[in-house]
Protein backbone atom coordinates (compact mmCIF):
# COMPACT_ATOMS: atom_id res chain seq x y z
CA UNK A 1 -68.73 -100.13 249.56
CA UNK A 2 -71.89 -98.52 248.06
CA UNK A 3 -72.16 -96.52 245.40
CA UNK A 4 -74.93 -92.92 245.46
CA UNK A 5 -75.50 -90.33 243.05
CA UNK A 6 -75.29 -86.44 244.39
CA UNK A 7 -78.42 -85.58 246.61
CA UNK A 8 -78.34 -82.03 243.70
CA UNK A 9 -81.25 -82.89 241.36
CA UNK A 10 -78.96 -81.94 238.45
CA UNK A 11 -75.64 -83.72 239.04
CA UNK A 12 -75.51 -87.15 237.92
CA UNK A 13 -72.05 -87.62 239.87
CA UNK A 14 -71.47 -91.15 241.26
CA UNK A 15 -69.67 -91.42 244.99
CA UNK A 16 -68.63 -94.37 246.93
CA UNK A 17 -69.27 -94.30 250.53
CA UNK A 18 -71.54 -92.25 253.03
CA UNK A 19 -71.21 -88.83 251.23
CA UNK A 20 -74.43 -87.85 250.32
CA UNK A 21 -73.42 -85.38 247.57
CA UNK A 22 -70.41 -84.44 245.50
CA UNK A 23 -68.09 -82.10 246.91
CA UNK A 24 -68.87 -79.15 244.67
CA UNK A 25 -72.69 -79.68 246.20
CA UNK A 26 -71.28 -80.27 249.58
CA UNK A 27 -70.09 -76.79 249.58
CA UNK A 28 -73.25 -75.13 247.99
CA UNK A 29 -75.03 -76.22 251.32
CA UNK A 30 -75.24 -74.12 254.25
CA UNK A 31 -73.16 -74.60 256.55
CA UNK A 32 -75.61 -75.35 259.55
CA UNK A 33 -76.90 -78.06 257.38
CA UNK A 34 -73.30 -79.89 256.56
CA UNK A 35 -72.78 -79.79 260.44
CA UNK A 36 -75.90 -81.34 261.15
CA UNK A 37 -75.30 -84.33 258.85
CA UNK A 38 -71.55 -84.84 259.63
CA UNK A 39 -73.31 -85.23 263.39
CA UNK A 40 -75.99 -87.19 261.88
CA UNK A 41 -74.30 -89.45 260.10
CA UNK A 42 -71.89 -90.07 263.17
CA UNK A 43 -73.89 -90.71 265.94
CA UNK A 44 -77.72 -90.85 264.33
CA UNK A 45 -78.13 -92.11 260.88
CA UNK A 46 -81.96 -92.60 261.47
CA UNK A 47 -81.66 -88.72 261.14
CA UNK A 48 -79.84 -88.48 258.61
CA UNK A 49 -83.03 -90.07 256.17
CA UNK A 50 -84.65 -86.25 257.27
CA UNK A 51 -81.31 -84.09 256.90
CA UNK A 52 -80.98 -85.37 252.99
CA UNK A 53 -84.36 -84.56 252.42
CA UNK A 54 -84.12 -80.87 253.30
CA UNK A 55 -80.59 -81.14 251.65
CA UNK A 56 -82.77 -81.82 248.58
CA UNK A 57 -85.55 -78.90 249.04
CA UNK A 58 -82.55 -76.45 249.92
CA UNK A 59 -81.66 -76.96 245.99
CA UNK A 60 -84.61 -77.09 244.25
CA UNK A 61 -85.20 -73.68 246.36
CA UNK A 62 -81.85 -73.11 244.83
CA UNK A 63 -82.87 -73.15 240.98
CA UNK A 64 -84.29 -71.45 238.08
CA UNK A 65 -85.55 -73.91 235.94
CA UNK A 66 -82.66 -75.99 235.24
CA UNK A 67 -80.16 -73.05 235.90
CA UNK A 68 -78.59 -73.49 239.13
CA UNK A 69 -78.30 -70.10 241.62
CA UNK A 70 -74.60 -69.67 242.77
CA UNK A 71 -73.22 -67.16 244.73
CA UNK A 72 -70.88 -64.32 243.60
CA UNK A 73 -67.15 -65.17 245.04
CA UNK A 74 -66.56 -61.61 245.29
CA UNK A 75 -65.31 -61.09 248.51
CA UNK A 76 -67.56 -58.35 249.41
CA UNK A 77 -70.50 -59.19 247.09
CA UNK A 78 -71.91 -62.70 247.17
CA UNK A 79 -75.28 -62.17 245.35
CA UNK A 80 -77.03 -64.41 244.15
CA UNK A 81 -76.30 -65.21 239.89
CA UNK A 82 -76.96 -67.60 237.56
CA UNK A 83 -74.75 -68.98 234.55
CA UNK A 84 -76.63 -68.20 230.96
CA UNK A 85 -75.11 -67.67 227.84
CA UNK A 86 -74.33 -65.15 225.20
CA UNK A 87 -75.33 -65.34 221.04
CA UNK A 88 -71.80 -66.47 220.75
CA UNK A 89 -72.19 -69.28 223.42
CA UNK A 90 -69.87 -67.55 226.11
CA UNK A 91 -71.11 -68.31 229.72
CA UNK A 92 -71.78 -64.93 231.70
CA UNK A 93 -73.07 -64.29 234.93
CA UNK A 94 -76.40 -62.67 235.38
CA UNK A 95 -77.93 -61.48 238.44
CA UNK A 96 -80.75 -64.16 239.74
CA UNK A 97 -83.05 -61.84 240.01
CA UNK A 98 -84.82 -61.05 236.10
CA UNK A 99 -83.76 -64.72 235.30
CA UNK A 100 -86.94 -66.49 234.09
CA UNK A 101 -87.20 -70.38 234.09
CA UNK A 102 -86.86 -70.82 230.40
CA UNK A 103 -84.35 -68.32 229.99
CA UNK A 104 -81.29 -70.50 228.34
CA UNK A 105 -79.57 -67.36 226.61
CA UNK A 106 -78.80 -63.76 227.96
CA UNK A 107 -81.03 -61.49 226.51
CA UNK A 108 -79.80 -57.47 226.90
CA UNK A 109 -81.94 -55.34 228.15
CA UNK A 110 -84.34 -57.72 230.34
CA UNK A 111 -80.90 -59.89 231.99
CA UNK A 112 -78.59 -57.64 234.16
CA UNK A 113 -75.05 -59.01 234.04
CA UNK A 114 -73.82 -58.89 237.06
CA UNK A 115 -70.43 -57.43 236.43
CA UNK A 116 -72.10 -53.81 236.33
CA UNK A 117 -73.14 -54.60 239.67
CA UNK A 118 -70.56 -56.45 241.36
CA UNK A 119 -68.48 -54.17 243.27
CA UNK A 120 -65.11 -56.71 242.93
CA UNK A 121 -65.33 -56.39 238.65
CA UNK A 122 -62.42 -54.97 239.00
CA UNK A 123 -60.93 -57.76 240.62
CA UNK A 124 -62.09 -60.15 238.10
CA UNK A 125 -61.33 -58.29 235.27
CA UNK A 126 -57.62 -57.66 236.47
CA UNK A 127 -57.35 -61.53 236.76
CA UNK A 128 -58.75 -62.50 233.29
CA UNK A 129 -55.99 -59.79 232.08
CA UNK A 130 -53.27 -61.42 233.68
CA UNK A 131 -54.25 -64.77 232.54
CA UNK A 132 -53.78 -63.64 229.20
């Protein structure tokens, strides 16, 4: 069995087999693009050599210097945020928009965090309550 590393330029994850990312990755794609190389990699592999390359661009269009853009799991929101973090090292979500690429911490006032615009905060904040 082979081994690969994640097609995401940032993951280092090792697989065995024909997967040509990790699963977290796998997911991040869209979804026209994981049915095309499931098909691919059934009945074509000689296009499958194309299908990981646009895998590829379709994350590096997907990043902010080495910040990775994720989408909100709000189930009425899914914008586009990015991870940074606070003075005190807490990650929080920012909207994708004002993030720079050498932005590593949040800085008030330029970042917008995106729970004052996510319309499920709410949501989020009721579960972070209950978890404690």
């Amino acid at each position: 069995m082979t081994i690969v590393t994640c097609l995401h330029p940032n993951c280092t994850l090792l697989m065995l087999g024909k997967r040509v990312c990790c699963r977290r990755h796998w997911f991040a794609l869209p979804e026209h693009l994981r049915l095309q190389i499931n098909k691919a990699s059934r009945n074509d592999p000689s296009v499958l050599g194309a299908l990981k390359v646009e895998a590829i661009q379709y994350f590096e269009s997907r990043l902010i210097g080495d910040h990775e853009i994720v989408k909100c799991r709000g189930k009425d929101c899914h914008a586009d945020i990015v991870w940074l973090v606070t003075k005190y090292g807490k990650p929080i979500a920012v909207d994708a928009d004002k993030v720079e690429p050498d932005d590593d911490q949040l800085r008030y006032g330029h970042h917008i965090v995106h729970f004052a615009t996510c319309p499920n905060a709410d949501h989020f904040r009721s579960k972070a309550r209950a978890a404690s």
